[in-house]
Protein backbone atom coordinates (compact mmCIF):
# COMPACT_ATOMS: atom_id res chain seq x y z
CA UNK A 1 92.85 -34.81 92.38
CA UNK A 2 95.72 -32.41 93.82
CA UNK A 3 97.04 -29.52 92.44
CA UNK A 4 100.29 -31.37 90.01
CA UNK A 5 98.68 -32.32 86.72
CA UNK A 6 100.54 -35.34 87.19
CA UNK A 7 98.16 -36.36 89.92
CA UNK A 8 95.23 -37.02 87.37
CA UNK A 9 97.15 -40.22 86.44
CA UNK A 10 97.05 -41.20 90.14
CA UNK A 11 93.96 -40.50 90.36
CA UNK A 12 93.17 -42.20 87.37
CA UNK A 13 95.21 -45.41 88.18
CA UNK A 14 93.29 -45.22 91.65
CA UNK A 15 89.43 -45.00 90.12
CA UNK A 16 90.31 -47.07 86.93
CA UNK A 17 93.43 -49.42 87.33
CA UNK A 18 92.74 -51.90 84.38
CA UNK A 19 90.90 -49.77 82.32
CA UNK A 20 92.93 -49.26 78.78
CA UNK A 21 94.71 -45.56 79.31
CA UNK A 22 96.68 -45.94 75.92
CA UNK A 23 96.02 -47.80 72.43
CA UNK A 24 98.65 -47.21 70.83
CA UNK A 25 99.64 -49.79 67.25
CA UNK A 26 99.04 -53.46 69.16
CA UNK A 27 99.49 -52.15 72.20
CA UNK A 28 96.73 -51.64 75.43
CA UNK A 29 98.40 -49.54 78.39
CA UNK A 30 96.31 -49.69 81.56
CA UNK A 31 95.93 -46.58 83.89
CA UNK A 32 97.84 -48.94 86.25
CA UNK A 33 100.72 -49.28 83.93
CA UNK A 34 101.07 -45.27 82.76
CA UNK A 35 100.85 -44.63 86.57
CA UNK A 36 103.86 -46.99 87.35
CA UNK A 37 105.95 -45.56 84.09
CA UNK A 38 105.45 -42.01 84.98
CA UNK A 39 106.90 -42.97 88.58
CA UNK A 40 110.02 -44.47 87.08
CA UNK A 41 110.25 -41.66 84.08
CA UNK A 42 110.13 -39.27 87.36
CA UNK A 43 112.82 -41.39 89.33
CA UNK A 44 115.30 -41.17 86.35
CA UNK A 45 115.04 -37.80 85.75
CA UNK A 46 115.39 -36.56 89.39
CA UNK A 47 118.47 -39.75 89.64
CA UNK A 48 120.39 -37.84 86.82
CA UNK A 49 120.44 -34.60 88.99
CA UNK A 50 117.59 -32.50 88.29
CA UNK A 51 116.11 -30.19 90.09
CA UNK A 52 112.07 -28.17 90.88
CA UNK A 53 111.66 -26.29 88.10
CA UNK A 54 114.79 -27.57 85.74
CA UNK A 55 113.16 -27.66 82.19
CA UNK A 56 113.43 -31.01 80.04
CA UNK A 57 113.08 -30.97 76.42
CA UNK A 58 110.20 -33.12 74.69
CA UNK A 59 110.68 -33.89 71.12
CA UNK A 60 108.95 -37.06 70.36
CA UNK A 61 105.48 -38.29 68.43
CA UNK A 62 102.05 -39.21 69.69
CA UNK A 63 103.63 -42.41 71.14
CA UNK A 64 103.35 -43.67 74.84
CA UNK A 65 106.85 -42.70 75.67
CA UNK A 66 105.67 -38.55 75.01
CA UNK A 67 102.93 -39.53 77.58
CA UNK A 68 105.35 -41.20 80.28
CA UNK A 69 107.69 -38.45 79.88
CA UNK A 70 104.99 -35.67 79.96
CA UNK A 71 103.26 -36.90 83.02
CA UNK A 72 106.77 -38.14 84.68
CA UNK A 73 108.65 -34.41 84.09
CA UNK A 74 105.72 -32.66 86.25
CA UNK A 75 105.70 -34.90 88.90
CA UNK A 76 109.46 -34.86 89.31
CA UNK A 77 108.48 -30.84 89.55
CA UNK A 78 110.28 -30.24 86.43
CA UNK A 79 108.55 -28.38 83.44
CA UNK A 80 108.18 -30.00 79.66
CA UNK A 81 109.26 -28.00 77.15
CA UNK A 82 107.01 -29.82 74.06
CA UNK A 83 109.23 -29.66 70.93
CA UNK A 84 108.00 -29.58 67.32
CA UNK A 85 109.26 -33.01 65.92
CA UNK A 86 109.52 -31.41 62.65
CA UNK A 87 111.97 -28.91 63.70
CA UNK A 88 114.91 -28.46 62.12
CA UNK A 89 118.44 -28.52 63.93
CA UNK A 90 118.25 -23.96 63.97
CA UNK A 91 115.13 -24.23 65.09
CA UNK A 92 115.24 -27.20 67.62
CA UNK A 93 118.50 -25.94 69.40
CA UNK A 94 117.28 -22.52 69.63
CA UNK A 95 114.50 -23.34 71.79
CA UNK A 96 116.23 -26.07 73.89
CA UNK A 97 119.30 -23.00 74.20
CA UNK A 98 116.20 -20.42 75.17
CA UNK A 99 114.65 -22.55 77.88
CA UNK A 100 117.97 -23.72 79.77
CA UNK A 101 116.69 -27.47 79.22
CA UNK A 102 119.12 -29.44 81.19
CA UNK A 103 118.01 -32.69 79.43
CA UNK A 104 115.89 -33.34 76.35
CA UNK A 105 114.00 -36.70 75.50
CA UNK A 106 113.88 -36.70 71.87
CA UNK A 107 113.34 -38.88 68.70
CA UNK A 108 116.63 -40.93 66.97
CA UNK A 109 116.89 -37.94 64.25
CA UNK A 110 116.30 -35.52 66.47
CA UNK A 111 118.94 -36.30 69.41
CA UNK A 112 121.36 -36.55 65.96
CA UNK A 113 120.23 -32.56 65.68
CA UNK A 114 120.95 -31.50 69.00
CA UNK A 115 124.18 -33.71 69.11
CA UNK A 116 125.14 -32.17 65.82
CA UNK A 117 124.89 -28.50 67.54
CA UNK A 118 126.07 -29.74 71.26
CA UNK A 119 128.86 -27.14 71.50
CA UNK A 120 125.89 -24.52 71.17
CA UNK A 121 123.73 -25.83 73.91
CA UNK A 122 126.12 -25.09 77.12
CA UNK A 123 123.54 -25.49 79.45
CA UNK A 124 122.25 -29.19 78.21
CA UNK A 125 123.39 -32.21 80.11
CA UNK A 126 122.08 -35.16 78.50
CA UNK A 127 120.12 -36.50 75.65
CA UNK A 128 117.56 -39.13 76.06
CA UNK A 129 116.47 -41.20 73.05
CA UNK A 130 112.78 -42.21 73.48
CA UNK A 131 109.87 -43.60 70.96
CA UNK A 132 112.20 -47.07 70.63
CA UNK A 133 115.12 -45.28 68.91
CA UNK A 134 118.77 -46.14 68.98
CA UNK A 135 121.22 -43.47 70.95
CA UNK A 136 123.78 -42.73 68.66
CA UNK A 137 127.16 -41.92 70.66
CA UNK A 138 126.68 -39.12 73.00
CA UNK A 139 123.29 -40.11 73.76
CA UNK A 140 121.28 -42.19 76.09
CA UNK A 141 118.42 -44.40 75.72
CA UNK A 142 115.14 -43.62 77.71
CA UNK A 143 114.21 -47.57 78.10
CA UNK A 144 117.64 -48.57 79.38
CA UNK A 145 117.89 -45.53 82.06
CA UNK A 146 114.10 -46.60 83.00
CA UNK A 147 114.89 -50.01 83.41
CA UNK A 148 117.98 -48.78 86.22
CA UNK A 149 115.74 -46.42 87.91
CA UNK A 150 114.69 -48.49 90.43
CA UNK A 151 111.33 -48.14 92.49
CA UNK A 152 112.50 -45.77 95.21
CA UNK A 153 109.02 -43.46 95.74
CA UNK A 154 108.82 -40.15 94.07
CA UNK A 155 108.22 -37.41 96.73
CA UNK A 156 105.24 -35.43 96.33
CA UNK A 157 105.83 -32.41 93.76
CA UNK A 158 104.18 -29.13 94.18
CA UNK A 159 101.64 -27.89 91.69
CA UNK A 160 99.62 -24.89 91.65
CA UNK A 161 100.95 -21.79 90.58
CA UNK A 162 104.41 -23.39 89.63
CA UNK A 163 105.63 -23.49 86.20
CA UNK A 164 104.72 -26.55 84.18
CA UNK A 165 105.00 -26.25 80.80
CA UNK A 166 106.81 -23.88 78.52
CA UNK A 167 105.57 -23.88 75.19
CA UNK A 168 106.68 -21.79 72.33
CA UNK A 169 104.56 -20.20 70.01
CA UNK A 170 105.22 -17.20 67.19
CA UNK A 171 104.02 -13.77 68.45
CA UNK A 172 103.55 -10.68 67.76
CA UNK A 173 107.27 -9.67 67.74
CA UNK A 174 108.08 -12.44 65.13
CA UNK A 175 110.30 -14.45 67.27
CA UNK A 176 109.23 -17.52 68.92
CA UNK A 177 108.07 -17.08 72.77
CA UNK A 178 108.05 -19.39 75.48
CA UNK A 179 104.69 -19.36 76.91
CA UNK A 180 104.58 -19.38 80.80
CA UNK A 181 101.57 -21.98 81.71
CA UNK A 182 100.97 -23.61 85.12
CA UNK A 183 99.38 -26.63 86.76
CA UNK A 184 96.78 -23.97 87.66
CA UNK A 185 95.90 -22.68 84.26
CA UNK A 186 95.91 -26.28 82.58
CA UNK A 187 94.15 -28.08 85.47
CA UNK A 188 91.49 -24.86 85.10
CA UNK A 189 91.02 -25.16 81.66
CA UNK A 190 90.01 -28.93 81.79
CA UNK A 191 87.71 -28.16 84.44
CA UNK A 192 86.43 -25.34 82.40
CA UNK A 193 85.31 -27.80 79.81
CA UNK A 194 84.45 -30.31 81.67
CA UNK A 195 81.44 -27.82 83.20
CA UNK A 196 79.65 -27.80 79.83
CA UNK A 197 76.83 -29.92 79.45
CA UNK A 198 76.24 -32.34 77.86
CA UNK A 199 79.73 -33.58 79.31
CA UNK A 200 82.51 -33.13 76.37
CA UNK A 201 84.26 -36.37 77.96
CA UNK A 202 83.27 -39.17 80.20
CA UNK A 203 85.78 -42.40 81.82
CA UNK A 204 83.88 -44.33 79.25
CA UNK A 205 85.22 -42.24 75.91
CA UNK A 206 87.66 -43.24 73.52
CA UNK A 207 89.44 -40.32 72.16
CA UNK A 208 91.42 -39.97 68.95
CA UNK A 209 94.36 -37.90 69.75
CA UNK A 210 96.04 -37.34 66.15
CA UNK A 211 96.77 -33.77 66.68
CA UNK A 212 100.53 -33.43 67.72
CA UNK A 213 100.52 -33.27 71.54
CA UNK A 214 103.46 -31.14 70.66
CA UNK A 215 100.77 -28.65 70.21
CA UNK A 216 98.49 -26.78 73.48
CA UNK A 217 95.56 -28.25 71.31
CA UNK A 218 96.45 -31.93 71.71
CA UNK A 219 98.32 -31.40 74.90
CA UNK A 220 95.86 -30.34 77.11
CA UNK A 221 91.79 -30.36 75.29
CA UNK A 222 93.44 -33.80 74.15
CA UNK A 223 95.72 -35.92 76.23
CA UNK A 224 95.12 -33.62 79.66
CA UNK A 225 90.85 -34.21 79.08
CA UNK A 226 91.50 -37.89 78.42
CA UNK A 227 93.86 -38.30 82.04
CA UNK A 228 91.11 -36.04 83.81
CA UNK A 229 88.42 -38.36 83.02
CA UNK A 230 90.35 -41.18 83.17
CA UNK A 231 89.23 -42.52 79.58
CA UNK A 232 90.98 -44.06 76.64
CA UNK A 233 93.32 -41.97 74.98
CA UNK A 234 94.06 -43.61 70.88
CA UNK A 235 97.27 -42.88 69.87
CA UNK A 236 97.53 -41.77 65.78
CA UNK A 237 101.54 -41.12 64.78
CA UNK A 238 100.21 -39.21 61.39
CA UNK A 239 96.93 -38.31 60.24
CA UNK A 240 96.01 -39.87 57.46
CA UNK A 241 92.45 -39.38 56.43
CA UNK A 242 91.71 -42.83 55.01
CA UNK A 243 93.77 -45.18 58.52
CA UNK A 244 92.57 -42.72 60.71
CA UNK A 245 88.51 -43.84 59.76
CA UNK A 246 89.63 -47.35 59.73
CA UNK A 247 91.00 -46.75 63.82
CA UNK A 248 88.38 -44.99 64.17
CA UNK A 249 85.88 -47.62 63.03
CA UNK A 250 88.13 -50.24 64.76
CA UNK A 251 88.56 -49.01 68.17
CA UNK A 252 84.63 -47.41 68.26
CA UNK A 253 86.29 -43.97 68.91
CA UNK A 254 83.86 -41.72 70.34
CA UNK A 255 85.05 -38.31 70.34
CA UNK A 256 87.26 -37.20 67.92
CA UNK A 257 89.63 -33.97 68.99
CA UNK A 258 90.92 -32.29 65.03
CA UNK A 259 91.66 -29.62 63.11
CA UNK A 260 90.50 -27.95 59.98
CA UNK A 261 92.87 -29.63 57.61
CA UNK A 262 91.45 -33.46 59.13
CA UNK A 263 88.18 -32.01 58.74
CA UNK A 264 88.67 -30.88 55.12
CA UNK A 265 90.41 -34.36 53.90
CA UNK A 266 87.75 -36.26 55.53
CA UNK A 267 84.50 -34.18 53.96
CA UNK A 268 86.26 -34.65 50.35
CA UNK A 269 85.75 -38.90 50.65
CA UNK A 270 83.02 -40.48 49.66
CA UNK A 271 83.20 -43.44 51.97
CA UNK A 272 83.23 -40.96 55.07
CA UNK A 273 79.43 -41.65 55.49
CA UNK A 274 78.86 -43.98 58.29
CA UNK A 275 82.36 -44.04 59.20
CA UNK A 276 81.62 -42.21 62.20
CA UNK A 277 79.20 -44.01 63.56
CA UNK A 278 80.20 -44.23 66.84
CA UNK A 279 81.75 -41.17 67.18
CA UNK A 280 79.30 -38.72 69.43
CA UNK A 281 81.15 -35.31 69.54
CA UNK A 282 83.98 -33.82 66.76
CA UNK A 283 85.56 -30.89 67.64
CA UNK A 284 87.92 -28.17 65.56
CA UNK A 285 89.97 -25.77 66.81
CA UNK A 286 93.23 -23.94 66.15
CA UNK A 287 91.94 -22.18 62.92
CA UNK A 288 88.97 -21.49 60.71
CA UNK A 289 87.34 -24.90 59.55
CA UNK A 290 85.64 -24.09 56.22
CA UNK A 291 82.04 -23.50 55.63
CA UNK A 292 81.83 -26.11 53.16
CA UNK A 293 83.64 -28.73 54.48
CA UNK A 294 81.34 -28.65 58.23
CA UNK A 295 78.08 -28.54 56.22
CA UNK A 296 79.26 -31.56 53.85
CA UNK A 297 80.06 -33.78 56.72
CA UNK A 298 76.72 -32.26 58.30
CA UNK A 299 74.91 -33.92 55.38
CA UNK A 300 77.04 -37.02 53.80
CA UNK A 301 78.72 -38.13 56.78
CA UNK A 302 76.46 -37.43 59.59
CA UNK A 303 78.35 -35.49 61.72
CA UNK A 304 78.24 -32.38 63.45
CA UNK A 305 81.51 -30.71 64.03
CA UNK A 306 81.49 -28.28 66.93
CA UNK A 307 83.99 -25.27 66.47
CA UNK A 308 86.44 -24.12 68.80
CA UNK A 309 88.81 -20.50 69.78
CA UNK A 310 91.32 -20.41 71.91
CA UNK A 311 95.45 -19.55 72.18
CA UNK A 312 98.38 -21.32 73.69
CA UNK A 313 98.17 -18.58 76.15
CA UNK A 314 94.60 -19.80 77.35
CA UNK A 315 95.88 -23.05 78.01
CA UNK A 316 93.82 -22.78 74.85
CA UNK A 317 89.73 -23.49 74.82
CA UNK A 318 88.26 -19.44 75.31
CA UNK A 319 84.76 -20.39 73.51
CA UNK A 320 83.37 -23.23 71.39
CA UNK A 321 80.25 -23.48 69.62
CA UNK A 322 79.10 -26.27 72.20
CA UNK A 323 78.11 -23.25 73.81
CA UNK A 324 75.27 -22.37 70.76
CA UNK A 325 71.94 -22.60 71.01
CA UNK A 326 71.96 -24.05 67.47
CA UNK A 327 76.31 -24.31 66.02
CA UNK A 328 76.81 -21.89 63.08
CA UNK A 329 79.45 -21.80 60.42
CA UNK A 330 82.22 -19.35 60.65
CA UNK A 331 81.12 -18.68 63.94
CA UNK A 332 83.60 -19.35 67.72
CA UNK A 333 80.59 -19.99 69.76
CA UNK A 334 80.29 -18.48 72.88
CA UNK A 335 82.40 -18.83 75.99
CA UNK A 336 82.91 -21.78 78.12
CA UNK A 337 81.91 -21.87 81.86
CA UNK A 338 84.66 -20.12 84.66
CA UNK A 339 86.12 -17.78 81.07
CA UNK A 340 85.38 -13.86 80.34
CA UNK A 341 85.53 -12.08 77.00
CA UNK A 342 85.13 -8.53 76.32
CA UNK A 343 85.43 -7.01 73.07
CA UNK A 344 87.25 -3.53 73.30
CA UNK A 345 88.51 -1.06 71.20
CA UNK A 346 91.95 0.93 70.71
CA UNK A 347 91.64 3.09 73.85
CA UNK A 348 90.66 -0.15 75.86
CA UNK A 349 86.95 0.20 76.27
CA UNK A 350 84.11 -2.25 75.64
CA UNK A 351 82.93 -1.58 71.76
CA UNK A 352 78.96 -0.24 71.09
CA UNK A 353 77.02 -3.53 70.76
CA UNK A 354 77.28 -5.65 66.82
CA UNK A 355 80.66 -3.76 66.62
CA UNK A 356 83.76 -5.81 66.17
CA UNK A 357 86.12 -5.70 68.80
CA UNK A 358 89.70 -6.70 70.21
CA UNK A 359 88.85 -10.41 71.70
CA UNK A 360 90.37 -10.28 75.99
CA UNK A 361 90.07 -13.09 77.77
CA UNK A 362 90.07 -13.37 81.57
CA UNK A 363 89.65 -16.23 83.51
CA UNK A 364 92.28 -19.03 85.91
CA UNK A 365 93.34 -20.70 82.90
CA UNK A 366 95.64 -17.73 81.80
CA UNK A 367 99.02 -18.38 81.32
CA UNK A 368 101.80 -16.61 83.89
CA UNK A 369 103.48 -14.48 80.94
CA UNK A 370 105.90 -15.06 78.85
CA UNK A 371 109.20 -16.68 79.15
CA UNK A 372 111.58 -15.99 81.39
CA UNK A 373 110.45 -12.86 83.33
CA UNK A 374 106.47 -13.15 82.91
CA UNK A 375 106.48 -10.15 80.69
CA UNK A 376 103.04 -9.49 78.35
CA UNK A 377 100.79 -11.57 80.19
CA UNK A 378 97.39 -10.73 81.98
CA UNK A 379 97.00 -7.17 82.79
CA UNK A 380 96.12 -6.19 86.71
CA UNK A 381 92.83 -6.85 86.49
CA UNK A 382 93.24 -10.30 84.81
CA UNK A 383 92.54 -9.42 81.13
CA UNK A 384 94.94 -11.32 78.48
CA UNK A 385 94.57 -9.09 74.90
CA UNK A 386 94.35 -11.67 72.67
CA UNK A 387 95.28 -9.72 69.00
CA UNK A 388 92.22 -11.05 67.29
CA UNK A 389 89.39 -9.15 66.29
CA UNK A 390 85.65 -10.16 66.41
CA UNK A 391 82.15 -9.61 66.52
CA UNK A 392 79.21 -10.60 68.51
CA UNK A 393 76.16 -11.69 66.96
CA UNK A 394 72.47 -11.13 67.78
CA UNK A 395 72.53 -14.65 69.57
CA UNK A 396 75.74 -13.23 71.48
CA UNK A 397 77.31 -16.19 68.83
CA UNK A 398 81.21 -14.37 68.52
CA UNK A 399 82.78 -14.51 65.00
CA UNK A 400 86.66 -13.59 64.51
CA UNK A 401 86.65 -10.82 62.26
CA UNK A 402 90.81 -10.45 61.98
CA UNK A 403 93.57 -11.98 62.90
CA UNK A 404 96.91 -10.94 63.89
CA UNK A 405 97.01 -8.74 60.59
CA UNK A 406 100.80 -10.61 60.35
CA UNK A 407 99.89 -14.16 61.40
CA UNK A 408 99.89 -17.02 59.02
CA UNK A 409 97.66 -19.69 60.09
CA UNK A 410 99.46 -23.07 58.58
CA UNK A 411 97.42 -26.24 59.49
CA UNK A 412 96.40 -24.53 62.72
CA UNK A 413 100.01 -23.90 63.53
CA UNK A 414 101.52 -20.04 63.92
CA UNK A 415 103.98 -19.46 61.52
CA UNK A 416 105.37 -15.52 61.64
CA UNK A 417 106.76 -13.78 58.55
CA UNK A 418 109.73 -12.72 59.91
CA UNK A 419 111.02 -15.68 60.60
CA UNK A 420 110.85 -16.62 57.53
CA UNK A 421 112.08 -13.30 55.69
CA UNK A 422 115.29 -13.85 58.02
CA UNK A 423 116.03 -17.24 56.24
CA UNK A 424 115.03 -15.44 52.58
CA UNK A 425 117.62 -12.78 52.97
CA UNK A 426 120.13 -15.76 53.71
CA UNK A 427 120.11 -17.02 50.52
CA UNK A 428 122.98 -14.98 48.30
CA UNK A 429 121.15 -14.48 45.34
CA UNK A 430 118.11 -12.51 47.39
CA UNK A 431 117.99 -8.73 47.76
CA UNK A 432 114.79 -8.08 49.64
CA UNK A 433 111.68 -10.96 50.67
CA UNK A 434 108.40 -10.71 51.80
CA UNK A 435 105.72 -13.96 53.11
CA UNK A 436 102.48 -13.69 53.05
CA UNK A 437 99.56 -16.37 53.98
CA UNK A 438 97.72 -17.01 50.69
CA UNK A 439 94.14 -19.01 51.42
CA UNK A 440 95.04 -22.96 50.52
CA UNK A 441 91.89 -25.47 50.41
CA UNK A 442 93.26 -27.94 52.43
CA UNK A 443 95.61 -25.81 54.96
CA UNK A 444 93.62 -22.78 55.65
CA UNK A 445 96.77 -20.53 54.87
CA UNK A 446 99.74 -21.54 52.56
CA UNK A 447 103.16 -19.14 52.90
CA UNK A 448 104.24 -17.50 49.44
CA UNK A 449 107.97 -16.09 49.40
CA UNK A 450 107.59 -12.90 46.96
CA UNK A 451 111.52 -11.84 46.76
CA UNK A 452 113.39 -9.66 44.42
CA UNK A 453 116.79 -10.81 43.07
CA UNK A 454 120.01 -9.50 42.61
CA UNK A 455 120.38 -8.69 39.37
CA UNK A 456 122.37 -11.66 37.23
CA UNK A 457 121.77 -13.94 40.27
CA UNK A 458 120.11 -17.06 39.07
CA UNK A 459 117.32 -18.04 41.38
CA UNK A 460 114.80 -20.43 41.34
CA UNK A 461 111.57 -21.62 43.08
CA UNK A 462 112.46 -24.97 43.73
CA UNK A 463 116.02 -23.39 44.93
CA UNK A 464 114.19 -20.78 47.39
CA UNK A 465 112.10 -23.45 48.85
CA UNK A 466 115.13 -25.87 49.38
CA UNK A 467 117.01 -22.90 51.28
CA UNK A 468 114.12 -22.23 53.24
CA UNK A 469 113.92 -26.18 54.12
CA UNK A 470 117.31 -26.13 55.62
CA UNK A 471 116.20 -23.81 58.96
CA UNK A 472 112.41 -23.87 58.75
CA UNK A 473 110.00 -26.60 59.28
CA UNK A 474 108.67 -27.57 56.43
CA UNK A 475 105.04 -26.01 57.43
CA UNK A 476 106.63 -22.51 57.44
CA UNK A 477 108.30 -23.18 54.21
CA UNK A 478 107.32 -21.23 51.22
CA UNK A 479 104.84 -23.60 48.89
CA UNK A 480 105.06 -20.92 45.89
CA UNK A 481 107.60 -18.10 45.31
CA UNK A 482 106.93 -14.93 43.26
CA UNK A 483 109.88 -12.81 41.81
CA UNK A 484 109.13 -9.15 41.31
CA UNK A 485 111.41 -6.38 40.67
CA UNK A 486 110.53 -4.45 43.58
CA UNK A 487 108.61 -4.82 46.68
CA UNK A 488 105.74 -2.30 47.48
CA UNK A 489 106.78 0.09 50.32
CA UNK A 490 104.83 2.56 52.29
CA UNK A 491 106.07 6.06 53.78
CA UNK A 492 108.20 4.75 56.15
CA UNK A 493 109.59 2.02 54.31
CA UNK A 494 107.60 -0.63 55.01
CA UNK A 495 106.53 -3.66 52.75
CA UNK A 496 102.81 -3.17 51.87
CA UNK A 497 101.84 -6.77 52.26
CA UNK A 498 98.18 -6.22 52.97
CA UNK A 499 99.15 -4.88 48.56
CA UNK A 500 100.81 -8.50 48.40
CA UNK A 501 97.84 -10.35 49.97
CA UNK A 502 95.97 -8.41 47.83
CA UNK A 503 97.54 -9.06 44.65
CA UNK A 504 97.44 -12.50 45.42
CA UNK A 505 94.09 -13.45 46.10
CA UNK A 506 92.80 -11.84 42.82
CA UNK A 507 95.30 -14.05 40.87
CA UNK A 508 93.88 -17.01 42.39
CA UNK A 509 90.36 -15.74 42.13
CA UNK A 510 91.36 -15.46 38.32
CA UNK A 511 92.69 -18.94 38.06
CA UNK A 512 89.38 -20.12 39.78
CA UNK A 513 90.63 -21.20 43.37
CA UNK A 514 88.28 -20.54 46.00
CA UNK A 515 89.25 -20.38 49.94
């Protein structure tokens, strides 16, 4: 393997040629065949002018043509920019205007967005419609360029330190940021988990990837573990808890890659038991997975889920309870082979032992800093401050005690207040708006808009959460809206929401809803 993600395929191609690389509806892609389409998805792109390091847009679904275009931007030397498919057009042109994408390979309704806001996106060049779509006017379609692109050979692209993917997440400052990760820090995370034992992945897996490879979590622990080992990656559009057991039953999957809210919807159906049957490791990551739901698959369906930490900046996996002597709920694990954690308090130093701590992370599978000067990343000596607070236990098992005090955790995805207050005070009948997470049984964290309105205005839920639809994904939209005729406010003016979160939980304590 060299040092360009891309190369896995090769490799891949080289050790497995007719082995399946793709399921995807009634299709079977060979490693032979995703080796020759990320050649010609790497001829087009560097045919229609591009240059090392341009950045290309990805907005598209768990479908072959993300993987193609994935593996064919990096070894063109160009860097994805993976695009939430949900997006709407604020949201999708804002990042695609942020990175300087020169091109972006997106879905039918999404190229309509971008082409909708063109005069806003000066740097963009072209718009690729991929996943089968038709190009409406002003756009191209990725199958007929491919089919033109002839089969000139793609010159080698360098790897390494260079830039690979840009991938925005919500941080601390409430406005999206373009995280800075290279071939190094993905190609070091996959060998970070490929060192525990017993292996996480072999060439003879099948692996459900459901999670959006939009996301670090199905990007790289998903479709980047499943090109390293050259095994079978199943593509899932949608999860769906009842057709994802009947793939998973159908094409013997064997390790299943989730999230808490798959987890959850699976542990609440009774035919779950013995669905799993051949399915030999289940992992979680990207938030909390209840107590309840791991110990009710534990006993009805059979299956241990092992729990995961990490951050888009850690290219993600930082621990995972693989790592346990015995797996624990509501416990991270410990950390995986080649990563460092220290726990440290305010002034920096390592905290007194069983006290919680501010989780750093050091290790080569750090990203380079954030978008576009490297600002905020690792520190001089290689520590990233991760924002979370936790503990270790007796067993030296960590636990997350806190996080970002701000964060709402949506599904596993980031969603920041502020963002979302920005799109409240849009709306003409609201004064002042506050959003909170709220605990939700199925999503971990639910948003809740609590806004007071200008007196006479008539506002309503259902006409706050339509507002908020127009600009924000619908995972970051409000699902419940409280009017109040005042917002709490601290000494220096600022919203007491940890009095909001408050408030909150004891009415749905008194209603009977347990997180």
């Amino acid at each position: 393997m060299g040092d360009n993600l891309a190369d896995l395929v090769r490799s891949a191609a080289g050790a497995r040629p007719d082995s399946a690389a793709l399921l995807f509806r009634d299709q079977r892609i060979t490693w032979a065949e995703l080796h020759a389409r990320v050649d010609r998805v790497a001829r087009t792109l560097l045919g229609l002018g591009l240059e090392p390091g341009d950045r290309v847009g990805l907005q598209l679904g768990n479908t072959p043509d993300f993987v193609a275009v994935y593996f064919g931007t990096l070894r063109a030397g160009l860097v994805t920019v993976p695009l939430n498919t949900g997006y709407t057009s604020r949201e999708l042109c804002g990042l695609l205007a942020d990175s300087g994408a020169r091109v972006v390979v997106a879905t039918e309704s999404g190229a309509g967005l971008v082409l909708g806001a063109w005069d806003e996106l000066p740097v963009l060049e072209r718009v690729l419609v991929g996943d089968g779509g038709s190009a409406p006017a002003g756009a191209h379609g990725l199958e007929d360029l491919l089919a033109s692109a002839g089969d000139s050979p793609v010159p080698d692209a360098a790897g390494g330190e260079d830039l690979a993917v840009l991938i925005y997440t919500s941080g601390t400052s409430g406005t999206p940021k373009g995280a800075m990760l290279s071939h190094r820090a993905l190609l070091a995370n996959l060998e970070q988990v490929s060192r525990i034992e017993p292996p996480v992945l072999t060439s003879d897996d099948v692996v459900l990837l459901v999670l959006p490879l939009f996301h670090i979590y199905g990007l790289n622990p998903g479709l980047g573990m499943a090109a390293y080992h050259g095994a079978t990656g199943l593509l899932a559009e949608r999860f769906d808890p009842y057709e994802t057991l009947e793939l998973i039953a159908q094409h013997a999957v064997t390790s299943v890659i989730g999230a808490p809210p798959m987890y959850v919807a699976w542990s609440m159906l009774s035919d779950a038991t013995g669905a799993f049957a051949s399915v030999r490791l289940a992992t979680s990551g990207s938030a909390p997975l209840p107590a309840d739901a791991l110990l009710r698959l534990r006993e009805d369906a059979g299956i241990e889920v092992y729990e995961g930490y990490g951050l888009t900046e850690t290219a993600p996996v930082v621990s995972t309870t693989l790592m346990s002597d015995v797996p624990k709920p509501d416990s991270i694990g410990r950390p995986i082979p080649g990563v460092e954690v220290k726990l440290v308090d305010e002034e920096g130093d390592e905290v007194d032992e069983d006290d919680p701590g501010e989780l750093t992370v050091r290790g080569r599978n750090l990203f380079s800093g954030y978008w576009p000067d490297g600002a905020g990343g690792p520190d001089d000596d290689g520590w990233f401050a991760t924002g979370d607070v936790a503990y270790a236990d007796d067993d030296d098992d960590l636990h997350l005690v806190d996080r970002r005090k701000e964060l709402i955790l949506v599904s596993g995805f980031n969603v920041y207040p502020r963002e979302i207050e920005a799109v409240l005070l849009e709306h003409p009948g609201i004064t002042e708006a506050a959003a909170i997470g709220i605990p939700d049984p199925y999503t971990g964290e639910a948003v809740r808009a609590v806004v007071v309105v200008e007196p006479g205005a008539l506002v309503t839920t259902e006409g706050v959460i339509t507002h908020c639809e127009l600009s924000l994904a619908r995972f970051k939209c409000p699902s419940t809206v409280e009017f109040v005729a005042e917002l709490p406010h601290g000494a220096t003016g600022k919203v007491r929401k940890g009095q909001l979160r408050a408030a909150a939980e004891a009415a749905q304590a008194a209603a009977g809803f347990s997180a």
